[in-house]
Protein backbone atom coordinates (compact mmCIF):
# COMPACT_ATOMS: atom_id res chain seq x y z
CA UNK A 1 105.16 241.27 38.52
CA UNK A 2 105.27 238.61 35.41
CA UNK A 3 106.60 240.63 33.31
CA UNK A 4 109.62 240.92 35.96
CA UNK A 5 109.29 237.61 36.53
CA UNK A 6 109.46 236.70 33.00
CA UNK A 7 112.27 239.05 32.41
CA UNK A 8 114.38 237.60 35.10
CA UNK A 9 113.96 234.04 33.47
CA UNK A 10 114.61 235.10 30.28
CA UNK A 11 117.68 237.11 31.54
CA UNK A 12 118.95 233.57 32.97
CA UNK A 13 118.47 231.36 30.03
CA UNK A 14 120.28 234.20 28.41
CA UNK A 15 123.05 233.76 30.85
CA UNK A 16 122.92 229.88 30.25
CA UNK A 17 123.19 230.27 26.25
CA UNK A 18 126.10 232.59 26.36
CA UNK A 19 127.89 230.59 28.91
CA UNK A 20 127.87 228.26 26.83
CA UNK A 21 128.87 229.53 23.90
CA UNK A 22 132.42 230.76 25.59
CA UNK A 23 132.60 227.20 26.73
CA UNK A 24 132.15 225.86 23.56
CA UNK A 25 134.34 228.97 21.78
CA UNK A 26 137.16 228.23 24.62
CA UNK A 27 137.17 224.24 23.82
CA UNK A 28 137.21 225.55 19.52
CA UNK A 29 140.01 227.65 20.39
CA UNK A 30 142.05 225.46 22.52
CA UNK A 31 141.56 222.45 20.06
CA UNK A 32 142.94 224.95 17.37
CA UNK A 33 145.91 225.57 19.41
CA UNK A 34 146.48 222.15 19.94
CA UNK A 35 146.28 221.22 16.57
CA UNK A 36 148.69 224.34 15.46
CA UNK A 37 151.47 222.81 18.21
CA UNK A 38 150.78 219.48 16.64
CA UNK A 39 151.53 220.48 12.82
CA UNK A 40 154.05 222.88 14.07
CA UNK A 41 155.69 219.92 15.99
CA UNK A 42 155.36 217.53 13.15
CA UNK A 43 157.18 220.12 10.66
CA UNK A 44 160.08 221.11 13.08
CA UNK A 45 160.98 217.30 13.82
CA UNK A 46 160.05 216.60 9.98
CA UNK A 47 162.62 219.14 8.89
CA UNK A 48 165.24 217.76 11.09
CA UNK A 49 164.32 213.84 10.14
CA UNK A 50 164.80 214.65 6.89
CA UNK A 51 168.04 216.59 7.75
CA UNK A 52 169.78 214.07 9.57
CA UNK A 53 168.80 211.01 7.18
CA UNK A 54 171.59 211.28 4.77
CA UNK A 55 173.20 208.99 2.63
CA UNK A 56 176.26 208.21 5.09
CA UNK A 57 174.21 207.73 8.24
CA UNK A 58 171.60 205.47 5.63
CA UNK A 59 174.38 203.47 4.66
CA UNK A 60 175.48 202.86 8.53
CA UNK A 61 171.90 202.16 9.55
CA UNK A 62 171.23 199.51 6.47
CA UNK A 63 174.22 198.29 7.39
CA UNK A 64 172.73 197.23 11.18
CA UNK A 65 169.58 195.96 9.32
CA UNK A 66 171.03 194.02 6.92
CA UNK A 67 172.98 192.39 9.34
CA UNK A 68 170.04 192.01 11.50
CA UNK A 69 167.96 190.11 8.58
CA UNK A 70 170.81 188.26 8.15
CA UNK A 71 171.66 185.12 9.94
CA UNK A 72 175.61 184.29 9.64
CA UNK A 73 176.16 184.35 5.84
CA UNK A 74 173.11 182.87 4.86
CA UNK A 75 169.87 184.95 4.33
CA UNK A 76 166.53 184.56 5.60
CA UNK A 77 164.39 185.81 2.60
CA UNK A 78 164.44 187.94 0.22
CA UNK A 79 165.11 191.74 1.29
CA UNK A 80 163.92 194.88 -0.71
CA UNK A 81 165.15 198.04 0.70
CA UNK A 82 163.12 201.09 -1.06
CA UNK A 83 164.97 204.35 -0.93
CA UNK A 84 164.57 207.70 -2.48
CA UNK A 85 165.11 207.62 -6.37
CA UNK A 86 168.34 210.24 -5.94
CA UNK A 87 170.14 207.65 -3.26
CA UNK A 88 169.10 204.77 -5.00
CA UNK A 89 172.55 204.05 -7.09
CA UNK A 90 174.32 205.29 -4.18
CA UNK A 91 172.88 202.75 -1.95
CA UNK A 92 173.31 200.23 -4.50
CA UNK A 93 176.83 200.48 -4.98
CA UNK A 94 177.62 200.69 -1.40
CA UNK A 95 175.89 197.30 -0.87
CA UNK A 96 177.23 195.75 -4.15
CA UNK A 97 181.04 196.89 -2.74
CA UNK A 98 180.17 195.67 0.53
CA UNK A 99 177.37 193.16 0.55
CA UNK A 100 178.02 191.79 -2.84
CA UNK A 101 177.11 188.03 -2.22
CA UNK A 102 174.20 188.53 -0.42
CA UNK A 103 173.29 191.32 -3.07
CA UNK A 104 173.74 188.01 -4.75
CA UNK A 105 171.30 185.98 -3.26
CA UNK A 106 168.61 188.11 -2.92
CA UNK A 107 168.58 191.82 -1.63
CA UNK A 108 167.33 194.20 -3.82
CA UNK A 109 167.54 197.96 -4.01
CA UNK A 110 164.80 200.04 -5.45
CA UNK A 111 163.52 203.27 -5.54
CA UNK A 112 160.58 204.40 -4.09
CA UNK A 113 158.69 207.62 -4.52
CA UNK A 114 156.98 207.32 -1.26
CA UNK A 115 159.89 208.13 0.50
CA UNK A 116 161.81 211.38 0.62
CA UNK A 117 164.64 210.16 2.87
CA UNK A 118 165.49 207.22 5.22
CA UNK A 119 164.19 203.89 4.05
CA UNK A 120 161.85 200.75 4.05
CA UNK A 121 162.80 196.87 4.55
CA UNK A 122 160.26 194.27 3.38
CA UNK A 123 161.12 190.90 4.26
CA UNK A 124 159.51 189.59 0.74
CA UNK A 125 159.02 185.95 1.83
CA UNK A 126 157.65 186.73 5.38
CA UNK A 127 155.50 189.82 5.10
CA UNK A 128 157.28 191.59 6.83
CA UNK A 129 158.07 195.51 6.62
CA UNK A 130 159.84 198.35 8.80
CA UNK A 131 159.77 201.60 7.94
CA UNK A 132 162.73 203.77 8.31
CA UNK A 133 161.40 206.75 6.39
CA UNK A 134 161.80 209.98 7.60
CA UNK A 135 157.58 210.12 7.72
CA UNK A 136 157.88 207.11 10.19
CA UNK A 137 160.31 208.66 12.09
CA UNK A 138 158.65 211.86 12.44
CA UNK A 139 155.80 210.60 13.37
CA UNK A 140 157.01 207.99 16.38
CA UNK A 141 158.98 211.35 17.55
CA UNK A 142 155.82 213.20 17.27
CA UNK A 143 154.07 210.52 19.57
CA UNK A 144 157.17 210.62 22.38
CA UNK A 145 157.00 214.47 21.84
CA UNK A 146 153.39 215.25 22.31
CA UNK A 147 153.09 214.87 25.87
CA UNK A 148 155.86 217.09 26.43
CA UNK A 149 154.59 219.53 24.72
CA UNK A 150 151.63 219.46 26.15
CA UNK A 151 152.87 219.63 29.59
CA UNK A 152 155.02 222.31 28.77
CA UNK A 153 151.88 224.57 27.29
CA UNK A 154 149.68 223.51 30.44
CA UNK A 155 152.05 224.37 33.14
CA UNK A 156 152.85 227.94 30.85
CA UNK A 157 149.26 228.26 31.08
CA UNK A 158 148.71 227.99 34.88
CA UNK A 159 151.60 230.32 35.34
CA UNK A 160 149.73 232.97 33.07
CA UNK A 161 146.84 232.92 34.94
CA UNK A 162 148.36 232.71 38.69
């Protein structure tokens, strides 16, 4: 009788140790998966970022930004606009053609290895920066993204199993 007895407990806490090691193997996997979608995510919007972010629609969004910064045709600050080293003189010349006095009085165009396409503003004299860069783009897409995504996986999910 106690070695039935015994065997029966044992066969329980057996029970209780594998359940929850597919519990904890489920939660692994499914933290995998969401971590594939994620990068997967992040690379498909990435490509496309980086796609769309050239030099012509640059020029029209510096344009927006630089008149943003700018208060009538005075300036408030200094302005350094960091762009890829390959659309640097592009850039530049655009804003000398079309900006030239405020070029003039103190927006500056340098290149900047940290970003691949799109651009960054820093507001020199206020401490003040917005990044443009495809990264920063990619990454506030990501965040409006993610939900979705998730949503769409869950309810795929509970049709699978219905």
């Amino acid at each position: 009788q106690q070695i039935i007895e015994k065997a029966e407990q044992d066969g329980k806490e057996f029970d209780k140790r594998a359940r929850t090691s597919v519990q904890q193997a489920a939660r692994d996997v499914i933290l995998s998966v969401g971590e594939a979608i994620k990068a997967t995510l992040k690379d498909m919007v990435g490509r496309e970022t980086t796609q769309a972010l050239t030099v012509d629609t640059l020029k029209t969004m510096l344009v927006k930004v630089v008149e943003s910064y700018c208060d009538g045709s005075s300036q408030n600050g200094h302005i350094d606009i960091f762009v890829n080293e390959q659309q640097k003189k592009e850039i530049t010349d655009f804003f000398m053609s079309r900006f030239a006095k405020k070029i003039s009085s103190g927006i500056t165009v340098k290149d900047s290895s940290d970003v691949v396409a799109g651009f960054s503003v820093v507001l020199t004299d206020n401490n003040i920066e917005h990044d443009f860069s495809d990264k920063a783009i990619t990454d506030a897409l990501c965040q409006l993204l993610r939900p979705h995504v998730a949503e769409i996986v869950r309810n795929r999910l509970t049709d699978l199993s219905a």
